[in-house]
PDB file of N, CA and C in Angstrom:
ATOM      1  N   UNK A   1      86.756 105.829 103.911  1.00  0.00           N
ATOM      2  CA  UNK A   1      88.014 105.216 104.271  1.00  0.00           C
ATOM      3  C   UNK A   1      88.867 106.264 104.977  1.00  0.00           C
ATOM      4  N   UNK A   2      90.025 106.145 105.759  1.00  0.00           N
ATOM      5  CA  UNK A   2      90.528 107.238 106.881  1.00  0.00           C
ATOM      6  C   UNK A   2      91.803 107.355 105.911  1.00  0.00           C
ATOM      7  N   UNK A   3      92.111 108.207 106.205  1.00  0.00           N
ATOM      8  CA  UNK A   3      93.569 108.461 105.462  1.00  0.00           C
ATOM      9  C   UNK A   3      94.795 107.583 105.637  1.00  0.00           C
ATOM     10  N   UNK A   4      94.570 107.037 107.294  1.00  0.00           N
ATOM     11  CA  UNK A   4      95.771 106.167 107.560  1.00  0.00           C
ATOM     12  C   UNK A   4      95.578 105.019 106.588  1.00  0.00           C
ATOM     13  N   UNK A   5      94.533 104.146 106.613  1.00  0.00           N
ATOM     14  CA  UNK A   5      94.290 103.296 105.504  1.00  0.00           C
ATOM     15  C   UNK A   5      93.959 103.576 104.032  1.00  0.00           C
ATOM     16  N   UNK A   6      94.320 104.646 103.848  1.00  0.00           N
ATOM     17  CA  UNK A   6      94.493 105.128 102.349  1.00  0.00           C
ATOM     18  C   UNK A   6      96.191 105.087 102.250  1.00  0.00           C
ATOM     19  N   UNK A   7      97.024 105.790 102.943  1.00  0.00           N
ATOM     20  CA  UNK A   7      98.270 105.672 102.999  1.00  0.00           C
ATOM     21  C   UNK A   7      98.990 104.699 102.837  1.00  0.00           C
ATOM     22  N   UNK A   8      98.234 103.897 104.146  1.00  0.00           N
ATOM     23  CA  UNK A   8      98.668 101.936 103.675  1.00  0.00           C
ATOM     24  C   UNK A   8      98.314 101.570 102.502  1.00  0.00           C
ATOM     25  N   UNK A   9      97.580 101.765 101.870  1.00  0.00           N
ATOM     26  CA  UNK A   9      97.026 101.557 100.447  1.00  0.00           C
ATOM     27  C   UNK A   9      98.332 101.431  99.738  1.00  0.00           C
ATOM     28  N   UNK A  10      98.395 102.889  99.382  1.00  0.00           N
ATOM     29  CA  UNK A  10      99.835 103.085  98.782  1.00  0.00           C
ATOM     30  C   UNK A  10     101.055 102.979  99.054  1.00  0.00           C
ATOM     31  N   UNK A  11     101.354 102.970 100.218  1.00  0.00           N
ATOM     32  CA  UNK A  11     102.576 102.153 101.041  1.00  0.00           C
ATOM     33  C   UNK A  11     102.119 100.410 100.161  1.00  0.00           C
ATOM     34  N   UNK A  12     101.539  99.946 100.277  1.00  0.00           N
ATOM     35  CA  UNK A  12     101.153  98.352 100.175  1.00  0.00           C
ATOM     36  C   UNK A  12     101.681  98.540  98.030  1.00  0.00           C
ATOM     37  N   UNK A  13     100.698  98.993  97.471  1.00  0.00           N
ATOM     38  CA  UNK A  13     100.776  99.756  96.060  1.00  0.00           C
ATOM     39  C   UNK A  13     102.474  99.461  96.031  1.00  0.00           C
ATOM     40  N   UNK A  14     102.971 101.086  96.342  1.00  0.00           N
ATOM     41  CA  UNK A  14     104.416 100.912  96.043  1.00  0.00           C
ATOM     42  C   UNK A  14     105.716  99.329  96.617  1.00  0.00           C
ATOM     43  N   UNK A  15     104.935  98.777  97.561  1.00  0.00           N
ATOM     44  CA  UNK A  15     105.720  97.688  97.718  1.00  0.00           C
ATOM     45  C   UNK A  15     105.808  97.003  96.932  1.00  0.00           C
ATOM     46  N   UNK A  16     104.444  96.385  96.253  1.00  0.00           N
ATOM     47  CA  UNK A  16     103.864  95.494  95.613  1.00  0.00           C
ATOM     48  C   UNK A  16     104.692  95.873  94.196  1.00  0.00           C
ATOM     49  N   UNK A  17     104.673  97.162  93.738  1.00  0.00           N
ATOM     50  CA  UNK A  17     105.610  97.609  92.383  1.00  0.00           C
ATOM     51  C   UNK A  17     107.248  97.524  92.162  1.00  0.00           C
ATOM     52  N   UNK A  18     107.463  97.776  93.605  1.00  0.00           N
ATOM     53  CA  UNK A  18     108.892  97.184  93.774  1.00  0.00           C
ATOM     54  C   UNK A  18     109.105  96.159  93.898  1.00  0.00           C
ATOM     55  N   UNK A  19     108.663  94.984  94.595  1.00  0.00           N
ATOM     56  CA  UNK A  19     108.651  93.835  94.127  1.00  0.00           C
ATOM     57  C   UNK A  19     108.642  93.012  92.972  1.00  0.00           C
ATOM     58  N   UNK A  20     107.501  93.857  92.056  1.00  0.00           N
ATOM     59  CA  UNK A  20     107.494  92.818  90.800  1.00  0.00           C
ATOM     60  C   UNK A  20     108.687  93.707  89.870  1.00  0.00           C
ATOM     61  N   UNK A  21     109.450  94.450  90.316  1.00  0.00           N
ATOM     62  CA  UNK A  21     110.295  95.017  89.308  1.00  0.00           C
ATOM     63  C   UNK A  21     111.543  94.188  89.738  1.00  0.00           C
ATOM     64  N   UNK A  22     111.463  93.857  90.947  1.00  0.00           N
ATOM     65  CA  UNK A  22     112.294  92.730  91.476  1.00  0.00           C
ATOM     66  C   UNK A  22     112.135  91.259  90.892  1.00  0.00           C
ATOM     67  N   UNK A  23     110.981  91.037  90.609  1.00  0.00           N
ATOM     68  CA  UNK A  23     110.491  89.426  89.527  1.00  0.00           C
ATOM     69  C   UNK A  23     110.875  89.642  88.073  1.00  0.00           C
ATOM     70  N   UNK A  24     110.961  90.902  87.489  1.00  0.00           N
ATOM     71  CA  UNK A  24     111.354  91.256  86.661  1.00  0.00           C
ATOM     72  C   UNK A  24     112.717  90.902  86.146  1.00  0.00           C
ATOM     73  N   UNK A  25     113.387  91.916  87.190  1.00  0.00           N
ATOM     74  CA  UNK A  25     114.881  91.723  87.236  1.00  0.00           C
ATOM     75  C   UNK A  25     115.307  90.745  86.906  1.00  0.00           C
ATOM     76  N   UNK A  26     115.010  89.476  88.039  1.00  0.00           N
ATOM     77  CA  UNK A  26     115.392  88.578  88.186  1.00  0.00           C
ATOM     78  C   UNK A  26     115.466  87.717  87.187  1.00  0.00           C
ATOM     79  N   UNK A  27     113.771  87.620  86.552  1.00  0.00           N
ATOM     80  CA  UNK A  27     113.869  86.970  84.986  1.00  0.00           C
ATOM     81  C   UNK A  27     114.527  87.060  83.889  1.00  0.00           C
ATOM     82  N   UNK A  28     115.002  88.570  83.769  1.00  0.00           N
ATOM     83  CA  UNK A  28     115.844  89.123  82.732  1.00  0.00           C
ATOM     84  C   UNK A  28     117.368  88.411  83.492  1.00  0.00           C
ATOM     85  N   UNK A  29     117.726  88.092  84.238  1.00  0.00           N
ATOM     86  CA  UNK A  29     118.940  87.629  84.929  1.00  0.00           C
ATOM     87  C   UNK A  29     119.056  86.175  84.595  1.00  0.00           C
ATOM     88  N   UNK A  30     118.026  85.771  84.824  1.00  0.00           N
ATOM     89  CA  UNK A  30     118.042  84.135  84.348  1.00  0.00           C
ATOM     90  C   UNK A  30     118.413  83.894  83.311  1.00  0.00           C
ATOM     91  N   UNK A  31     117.245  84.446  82.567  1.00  0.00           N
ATOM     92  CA  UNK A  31     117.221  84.481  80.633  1.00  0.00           C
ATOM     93  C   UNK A  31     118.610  84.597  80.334  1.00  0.00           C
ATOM     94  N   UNK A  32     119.508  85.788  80.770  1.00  0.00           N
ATOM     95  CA  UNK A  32     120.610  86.258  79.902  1.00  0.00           C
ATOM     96  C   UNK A  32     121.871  84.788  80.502  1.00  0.00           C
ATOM     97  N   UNK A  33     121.715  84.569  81.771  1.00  0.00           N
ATOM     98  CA  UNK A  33     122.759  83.169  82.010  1.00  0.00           C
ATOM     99  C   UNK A  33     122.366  81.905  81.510  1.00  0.00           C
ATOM    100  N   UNK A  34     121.273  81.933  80.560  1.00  0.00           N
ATOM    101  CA  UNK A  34     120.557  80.759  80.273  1.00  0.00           C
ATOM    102  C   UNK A  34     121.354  80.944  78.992  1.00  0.00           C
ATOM    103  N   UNK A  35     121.439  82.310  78.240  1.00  0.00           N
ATOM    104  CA  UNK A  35     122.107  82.117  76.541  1.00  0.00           C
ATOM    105  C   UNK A  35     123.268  82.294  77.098  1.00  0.00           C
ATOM    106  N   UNK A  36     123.774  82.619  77.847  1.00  0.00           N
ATOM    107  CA  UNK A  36     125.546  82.061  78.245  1.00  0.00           C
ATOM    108  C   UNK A  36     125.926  81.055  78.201  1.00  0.00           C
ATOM    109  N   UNK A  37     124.996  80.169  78.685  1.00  0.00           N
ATOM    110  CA  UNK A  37     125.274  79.104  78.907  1.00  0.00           C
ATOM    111  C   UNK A  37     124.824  78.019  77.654  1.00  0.00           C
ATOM    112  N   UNK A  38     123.901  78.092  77.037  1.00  0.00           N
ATOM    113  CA  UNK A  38     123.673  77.841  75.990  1.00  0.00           C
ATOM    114  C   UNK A  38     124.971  78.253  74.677  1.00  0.00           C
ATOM    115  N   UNK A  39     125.042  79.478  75.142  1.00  0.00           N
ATOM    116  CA  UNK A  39     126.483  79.479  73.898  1.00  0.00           C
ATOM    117  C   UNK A  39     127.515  79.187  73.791  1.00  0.00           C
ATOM    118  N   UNK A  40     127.975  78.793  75.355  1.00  0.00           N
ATOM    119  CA  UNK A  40     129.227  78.412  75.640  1.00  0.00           C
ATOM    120  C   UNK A  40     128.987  76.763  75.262  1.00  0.00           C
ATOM    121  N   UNK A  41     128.095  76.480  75.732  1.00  0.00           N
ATOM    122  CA  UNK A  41     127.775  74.880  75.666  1.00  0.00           C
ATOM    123  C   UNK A  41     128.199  74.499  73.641  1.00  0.00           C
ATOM    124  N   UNK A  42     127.669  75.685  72.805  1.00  0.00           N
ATOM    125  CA  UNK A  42     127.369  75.238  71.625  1.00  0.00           C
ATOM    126  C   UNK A  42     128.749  75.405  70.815  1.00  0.00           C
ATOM    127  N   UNK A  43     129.242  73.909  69.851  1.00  0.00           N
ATOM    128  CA  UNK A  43     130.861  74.542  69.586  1.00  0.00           C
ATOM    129  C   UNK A  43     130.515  75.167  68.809  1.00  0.00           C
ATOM    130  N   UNK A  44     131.842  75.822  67.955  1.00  0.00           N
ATOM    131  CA  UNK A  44     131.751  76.495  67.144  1.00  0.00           C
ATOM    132  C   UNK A  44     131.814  75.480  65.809  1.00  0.00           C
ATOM    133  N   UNK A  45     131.550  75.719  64.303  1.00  0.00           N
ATOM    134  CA  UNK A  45     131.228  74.909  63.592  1.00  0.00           C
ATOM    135  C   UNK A  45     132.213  75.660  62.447  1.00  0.00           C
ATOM    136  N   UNK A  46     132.359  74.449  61.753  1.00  0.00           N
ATOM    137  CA  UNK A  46     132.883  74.863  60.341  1.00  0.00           C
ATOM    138  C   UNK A  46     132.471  74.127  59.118  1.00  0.00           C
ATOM    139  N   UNK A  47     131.931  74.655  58.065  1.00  0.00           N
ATOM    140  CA  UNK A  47     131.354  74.463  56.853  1.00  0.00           C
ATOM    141  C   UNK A  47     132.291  74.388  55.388  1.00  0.00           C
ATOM    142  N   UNK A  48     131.335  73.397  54.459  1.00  0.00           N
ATOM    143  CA  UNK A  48     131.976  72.932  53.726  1.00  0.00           C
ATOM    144  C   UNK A  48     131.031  72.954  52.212  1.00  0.00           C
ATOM    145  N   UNK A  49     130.696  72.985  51.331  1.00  0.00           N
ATOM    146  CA  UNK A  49     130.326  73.039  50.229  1.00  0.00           C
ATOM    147  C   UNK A  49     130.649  72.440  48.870  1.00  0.00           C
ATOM    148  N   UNK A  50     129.860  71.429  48.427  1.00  0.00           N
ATOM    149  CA  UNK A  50     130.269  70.866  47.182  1.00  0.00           C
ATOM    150  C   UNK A  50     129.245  71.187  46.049  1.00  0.00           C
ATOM    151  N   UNK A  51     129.884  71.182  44.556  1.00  0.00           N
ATOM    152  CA  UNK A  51     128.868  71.396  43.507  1.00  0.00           C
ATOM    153  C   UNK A  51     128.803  69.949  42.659  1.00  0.00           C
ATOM    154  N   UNK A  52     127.566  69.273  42.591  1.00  0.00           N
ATOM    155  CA  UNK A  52     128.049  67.739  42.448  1.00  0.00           C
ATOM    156  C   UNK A  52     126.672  67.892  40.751  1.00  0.00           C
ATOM    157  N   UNK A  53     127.386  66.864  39.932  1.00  0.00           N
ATOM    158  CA  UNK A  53     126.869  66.818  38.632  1.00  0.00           C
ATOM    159  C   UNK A  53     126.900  65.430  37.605  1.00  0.00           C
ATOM    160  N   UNK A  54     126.057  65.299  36.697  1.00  0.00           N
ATOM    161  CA  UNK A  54     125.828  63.995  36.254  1.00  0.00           C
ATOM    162  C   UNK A  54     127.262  64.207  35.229  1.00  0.00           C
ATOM    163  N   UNK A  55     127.960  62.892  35.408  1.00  0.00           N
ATOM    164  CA  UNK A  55     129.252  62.848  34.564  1.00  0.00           C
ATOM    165  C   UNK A  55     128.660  61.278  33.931  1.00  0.00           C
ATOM    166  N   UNK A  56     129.743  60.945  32.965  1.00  0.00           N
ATOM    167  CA  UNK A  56     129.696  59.561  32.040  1.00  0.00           C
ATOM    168  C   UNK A  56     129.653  58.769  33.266  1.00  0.00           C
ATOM    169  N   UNK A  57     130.795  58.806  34.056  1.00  0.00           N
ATOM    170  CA  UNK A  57     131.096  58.005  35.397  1.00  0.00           C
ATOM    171  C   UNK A  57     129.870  57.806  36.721  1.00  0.00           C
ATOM    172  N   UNK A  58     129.041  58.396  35.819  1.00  0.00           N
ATOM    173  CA  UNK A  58     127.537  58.914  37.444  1.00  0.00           C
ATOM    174  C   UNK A  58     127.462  60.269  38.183  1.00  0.00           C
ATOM    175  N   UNK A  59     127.247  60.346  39.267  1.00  0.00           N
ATOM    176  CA  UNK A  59     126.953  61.952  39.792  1.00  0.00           C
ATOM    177  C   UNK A  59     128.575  62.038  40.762  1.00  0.00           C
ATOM    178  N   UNK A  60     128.598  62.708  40.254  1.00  0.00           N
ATOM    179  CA  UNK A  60     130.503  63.141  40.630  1.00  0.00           C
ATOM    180  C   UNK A  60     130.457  65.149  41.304  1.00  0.00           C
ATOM    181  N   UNK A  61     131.207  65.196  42.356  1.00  0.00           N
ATOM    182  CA  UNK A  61     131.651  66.005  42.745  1.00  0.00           C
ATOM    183  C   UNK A  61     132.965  66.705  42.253  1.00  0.00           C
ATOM    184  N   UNK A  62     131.627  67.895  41.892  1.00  0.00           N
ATOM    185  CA  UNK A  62     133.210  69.155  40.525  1.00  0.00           C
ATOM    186  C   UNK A  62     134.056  70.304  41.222  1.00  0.00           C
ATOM    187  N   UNK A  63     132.838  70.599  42.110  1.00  0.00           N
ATOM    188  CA  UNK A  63     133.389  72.206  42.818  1.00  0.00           C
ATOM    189  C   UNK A  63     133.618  71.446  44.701  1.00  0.00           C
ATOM    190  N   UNK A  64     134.989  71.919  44.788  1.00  0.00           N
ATOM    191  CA  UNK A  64     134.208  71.985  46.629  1.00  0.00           C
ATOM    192  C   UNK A  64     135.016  73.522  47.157  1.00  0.00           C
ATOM    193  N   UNK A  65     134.159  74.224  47.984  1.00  0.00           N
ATOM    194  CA  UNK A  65     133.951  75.445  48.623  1.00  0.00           C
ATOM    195  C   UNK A  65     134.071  76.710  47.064  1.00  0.00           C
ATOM    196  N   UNK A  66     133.388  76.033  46.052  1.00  0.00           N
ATOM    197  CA  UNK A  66     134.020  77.143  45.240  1.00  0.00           C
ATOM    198  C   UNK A  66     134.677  76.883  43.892  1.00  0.00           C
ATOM    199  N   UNK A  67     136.010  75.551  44.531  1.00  0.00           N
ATOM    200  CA  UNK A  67     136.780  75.418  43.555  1.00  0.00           C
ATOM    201  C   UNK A  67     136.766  74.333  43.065  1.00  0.00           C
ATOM    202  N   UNK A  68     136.961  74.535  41.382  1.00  0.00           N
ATOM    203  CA  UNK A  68     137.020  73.066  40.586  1.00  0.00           C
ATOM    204  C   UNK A  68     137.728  72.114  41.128  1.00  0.00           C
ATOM    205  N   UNK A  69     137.726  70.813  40.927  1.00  0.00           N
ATOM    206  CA  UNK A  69     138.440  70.069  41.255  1.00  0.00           C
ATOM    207  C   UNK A  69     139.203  69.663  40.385  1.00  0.00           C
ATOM    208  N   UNK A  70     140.564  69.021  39.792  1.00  0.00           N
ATOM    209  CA  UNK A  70     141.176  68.331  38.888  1.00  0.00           C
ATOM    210  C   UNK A  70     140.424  67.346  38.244  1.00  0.00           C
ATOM    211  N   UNK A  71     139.856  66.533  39.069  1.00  0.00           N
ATOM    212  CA  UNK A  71     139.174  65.070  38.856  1.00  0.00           C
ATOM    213  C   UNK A  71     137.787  65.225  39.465  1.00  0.00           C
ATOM    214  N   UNK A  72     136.763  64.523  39.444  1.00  0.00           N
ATOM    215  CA  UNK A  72     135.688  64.498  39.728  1.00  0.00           C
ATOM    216  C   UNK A  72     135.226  63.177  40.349  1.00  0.00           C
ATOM    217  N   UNK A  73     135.425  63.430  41.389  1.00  0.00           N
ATOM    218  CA  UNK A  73     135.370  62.166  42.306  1.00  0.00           C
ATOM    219  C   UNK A  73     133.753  61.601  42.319  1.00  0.00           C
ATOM    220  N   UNK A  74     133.531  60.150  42.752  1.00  0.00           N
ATOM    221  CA  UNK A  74     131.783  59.896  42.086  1.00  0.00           C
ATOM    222  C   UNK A  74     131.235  60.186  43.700  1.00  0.00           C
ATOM    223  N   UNK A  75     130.249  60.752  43.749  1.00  0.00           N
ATOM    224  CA  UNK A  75     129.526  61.565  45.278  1.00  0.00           C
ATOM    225  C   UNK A  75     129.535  60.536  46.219  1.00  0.00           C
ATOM    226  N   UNK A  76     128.701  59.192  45.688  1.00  0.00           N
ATOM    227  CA  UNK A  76     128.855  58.199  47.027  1.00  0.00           C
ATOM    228  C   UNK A  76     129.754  57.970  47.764  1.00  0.00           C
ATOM    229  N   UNK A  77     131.297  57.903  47.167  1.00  0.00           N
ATOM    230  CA  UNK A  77     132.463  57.328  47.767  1.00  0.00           C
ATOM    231  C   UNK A  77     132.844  58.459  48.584  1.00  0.00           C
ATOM    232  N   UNK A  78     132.850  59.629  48.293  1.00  0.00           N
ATOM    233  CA  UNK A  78     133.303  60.632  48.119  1.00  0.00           C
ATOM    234  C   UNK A  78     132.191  61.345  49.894  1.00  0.00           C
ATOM    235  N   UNK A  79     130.956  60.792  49.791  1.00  0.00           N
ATOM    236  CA  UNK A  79     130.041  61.573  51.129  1.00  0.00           C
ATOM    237  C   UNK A  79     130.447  60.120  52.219  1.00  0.00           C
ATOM    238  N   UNK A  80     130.877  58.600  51.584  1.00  0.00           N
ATOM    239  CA  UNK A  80     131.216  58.518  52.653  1.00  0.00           C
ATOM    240  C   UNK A  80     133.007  58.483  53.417  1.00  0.00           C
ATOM    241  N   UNK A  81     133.448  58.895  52.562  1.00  0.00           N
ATOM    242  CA  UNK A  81     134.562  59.652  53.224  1.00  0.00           C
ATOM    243  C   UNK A  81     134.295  60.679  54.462  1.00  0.00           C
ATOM    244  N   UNK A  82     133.453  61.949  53.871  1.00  0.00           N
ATOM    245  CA  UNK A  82     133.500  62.788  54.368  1.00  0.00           C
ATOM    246  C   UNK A  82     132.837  62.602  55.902  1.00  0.00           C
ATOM    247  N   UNK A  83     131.762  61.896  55.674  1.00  0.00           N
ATOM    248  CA  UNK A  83     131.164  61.344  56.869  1.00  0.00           C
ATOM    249  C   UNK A  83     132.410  60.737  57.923  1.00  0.00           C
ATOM    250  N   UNK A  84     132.927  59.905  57.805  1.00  0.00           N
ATOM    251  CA  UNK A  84     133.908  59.319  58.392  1.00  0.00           C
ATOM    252  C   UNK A  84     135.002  60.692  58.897  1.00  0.00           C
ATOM    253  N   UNK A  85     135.293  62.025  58.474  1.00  0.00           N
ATOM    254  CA  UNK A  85     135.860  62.818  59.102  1.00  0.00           C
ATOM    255  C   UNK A  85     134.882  63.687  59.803  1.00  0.00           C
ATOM    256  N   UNK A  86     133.735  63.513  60.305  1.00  0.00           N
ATOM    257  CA  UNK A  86     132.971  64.086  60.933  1.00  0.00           C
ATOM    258  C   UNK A  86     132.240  65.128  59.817  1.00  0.00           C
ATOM    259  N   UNK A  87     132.476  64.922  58.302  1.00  0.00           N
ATOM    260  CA  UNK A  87     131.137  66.280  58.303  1.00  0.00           C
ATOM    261  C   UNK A  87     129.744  65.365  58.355  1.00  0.00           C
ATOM    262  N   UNK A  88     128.855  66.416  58.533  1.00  0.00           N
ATOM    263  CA  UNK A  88     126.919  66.101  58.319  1.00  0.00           C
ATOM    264  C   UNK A  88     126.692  66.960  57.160  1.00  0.00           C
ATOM    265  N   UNK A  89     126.198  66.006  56.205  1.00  0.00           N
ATOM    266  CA  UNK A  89     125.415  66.599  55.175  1.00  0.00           C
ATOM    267  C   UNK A  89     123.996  67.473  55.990  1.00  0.00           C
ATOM    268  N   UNK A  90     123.781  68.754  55.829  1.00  0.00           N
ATOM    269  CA  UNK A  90     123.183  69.607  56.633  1.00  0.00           C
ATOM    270  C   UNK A  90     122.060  70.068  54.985  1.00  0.00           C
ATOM    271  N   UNK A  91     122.120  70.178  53.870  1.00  0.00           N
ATOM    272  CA  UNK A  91     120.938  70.501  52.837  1.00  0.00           C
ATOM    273  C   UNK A  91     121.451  70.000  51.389  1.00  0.00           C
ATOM    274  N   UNK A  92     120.500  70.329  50.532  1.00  0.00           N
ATOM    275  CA  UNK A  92     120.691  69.767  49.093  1.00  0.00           C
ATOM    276  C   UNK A  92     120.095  71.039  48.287  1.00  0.00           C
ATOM    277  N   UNK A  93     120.353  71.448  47.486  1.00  0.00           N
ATOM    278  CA  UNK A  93     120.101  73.079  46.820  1.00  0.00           C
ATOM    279  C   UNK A  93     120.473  73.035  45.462  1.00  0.00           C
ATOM    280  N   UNK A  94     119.603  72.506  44.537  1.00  0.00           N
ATOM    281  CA  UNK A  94     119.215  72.795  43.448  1.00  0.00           C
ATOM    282  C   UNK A  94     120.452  73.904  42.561  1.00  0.00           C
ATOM    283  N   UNK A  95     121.497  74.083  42.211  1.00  0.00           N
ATOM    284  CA  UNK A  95     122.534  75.106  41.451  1.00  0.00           C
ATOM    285  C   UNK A  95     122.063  74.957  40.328  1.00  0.00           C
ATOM    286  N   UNK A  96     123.390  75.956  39.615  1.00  0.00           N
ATOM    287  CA  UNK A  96     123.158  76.757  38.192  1.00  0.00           C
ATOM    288  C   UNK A  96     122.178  75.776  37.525  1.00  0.00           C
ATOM    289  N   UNK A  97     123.216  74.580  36.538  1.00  0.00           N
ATOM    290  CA  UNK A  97     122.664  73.415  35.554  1.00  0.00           C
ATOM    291  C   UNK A  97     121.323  72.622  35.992  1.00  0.00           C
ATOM    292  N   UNK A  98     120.674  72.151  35.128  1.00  0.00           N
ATOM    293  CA  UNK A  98     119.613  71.474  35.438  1.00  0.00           C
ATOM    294  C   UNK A  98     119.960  70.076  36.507  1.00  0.00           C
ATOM    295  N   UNK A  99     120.917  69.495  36.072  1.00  0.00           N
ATOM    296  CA  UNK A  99     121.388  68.428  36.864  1.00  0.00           C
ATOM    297  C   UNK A  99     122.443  68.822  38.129  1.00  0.00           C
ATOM    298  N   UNK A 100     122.605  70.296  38.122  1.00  0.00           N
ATOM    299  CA  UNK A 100     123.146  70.249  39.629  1.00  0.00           C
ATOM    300  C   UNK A 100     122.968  70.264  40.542  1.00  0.00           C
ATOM    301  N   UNK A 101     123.848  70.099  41.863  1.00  0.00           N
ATOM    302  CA  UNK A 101     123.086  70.690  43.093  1.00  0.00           C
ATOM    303  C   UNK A 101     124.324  71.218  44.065  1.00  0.00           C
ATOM    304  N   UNK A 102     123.986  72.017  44.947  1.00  0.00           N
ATOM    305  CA  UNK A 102     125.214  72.327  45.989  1.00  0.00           C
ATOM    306  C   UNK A 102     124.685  71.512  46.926  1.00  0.00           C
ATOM    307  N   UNK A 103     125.609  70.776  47.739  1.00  0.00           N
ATOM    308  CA  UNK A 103     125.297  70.029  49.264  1.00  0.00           C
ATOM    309  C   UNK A 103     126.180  70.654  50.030  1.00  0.00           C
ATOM    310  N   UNK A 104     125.901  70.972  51.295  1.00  0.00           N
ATOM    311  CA  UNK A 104     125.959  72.025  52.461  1.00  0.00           C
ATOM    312  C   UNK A 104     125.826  70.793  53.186  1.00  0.00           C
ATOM    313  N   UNK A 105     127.429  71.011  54.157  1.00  0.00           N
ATOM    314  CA  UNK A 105     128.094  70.590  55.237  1.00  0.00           C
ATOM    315  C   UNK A 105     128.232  71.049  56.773  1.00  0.00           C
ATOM    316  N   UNK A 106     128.419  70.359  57.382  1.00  0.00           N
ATOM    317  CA  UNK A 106     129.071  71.357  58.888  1.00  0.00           C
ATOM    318  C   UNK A 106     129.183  69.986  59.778  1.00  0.00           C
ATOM    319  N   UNK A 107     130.553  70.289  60.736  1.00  0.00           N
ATOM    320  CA  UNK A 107     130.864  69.761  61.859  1.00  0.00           C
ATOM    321  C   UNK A 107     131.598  70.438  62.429  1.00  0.00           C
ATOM    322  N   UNK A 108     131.748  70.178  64.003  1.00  0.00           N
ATOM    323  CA  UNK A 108     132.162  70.646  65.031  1.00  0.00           C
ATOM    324  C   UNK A 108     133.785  71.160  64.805  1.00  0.00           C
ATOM    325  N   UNK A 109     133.814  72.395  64.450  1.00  0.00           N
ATOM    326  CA  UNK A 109     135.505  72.977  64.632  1.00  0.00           C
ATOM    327  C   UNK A 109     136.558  72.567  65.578  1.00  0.00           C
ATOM    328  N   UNK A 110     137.451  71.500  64.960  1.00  0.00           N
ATOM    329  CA  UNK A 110     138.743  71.250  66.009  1.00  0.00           C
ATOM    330  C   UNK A 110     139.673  72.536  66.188  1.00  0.00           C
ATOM    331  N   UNK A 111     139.264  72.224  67.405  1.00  0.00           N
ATOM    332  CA  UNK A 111     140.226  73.285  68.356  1.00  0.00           C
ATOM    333  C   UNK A 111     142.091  72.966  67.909  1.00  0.00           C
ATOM    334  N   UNK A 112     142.581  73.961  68.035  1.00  0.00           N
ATOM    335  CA  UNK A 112     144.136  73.319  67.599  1.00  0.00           C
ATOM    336  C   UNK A 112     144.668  73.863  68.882  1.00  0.00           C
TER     337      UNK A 112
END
């Protein structure tokens, strides 16, 4: 092979490497406006937590985020309230007592 076409070789070589560092680039450019845009798109959320338990009255809600309640409202009436202000029951988790459970909330954070 002559040197001139060895040269082109590597002339051709180094193009070819700059280029794909250029396909590179570019992908990493996409990707990162793709989770911009994805995060901006996604609202922000706010969560809610109840500790719900077998009472005389049926399965009644005792704790919410934590704190006792005065009264113990009975869960059905009580999830579809909450539904109606936008939360989603999001899990069900087994707590302390044999008959308890925590239910885990979330809906879309109003903006004020």
């Amino acid at each position: 092979m002559s040197e001139q076409g060895s040269q082109s070789d590597r002339a051709d070589a180094g193009v070819n490497r700059f280029l794909d560092g250029l396909d590179d680039q570019r992908d990493e450019i996409a990707k990162a406006d793709k989770t911009r845009r994805f995060r901006a798109a996604r609202p922000p959320w706010e969560y809610m937590t109840w500790t719900t338990t077998d009472t005389k009255a049926g399965r009644s809600v005792r704790l919410v985020n934590g704190e006792r309640l005065e009264e113990y409202p009975l869960e059905h009436a009580t999830l579809v309230e909450a539904g109606e202000q936008g939360w989603e029951l999001v899990s069900v988790v087994p707590a302390g007592g044999r008959q308890d459970y925590t239910l885990y909330f979330k809906r879309p954070k109003v903006e004020d």
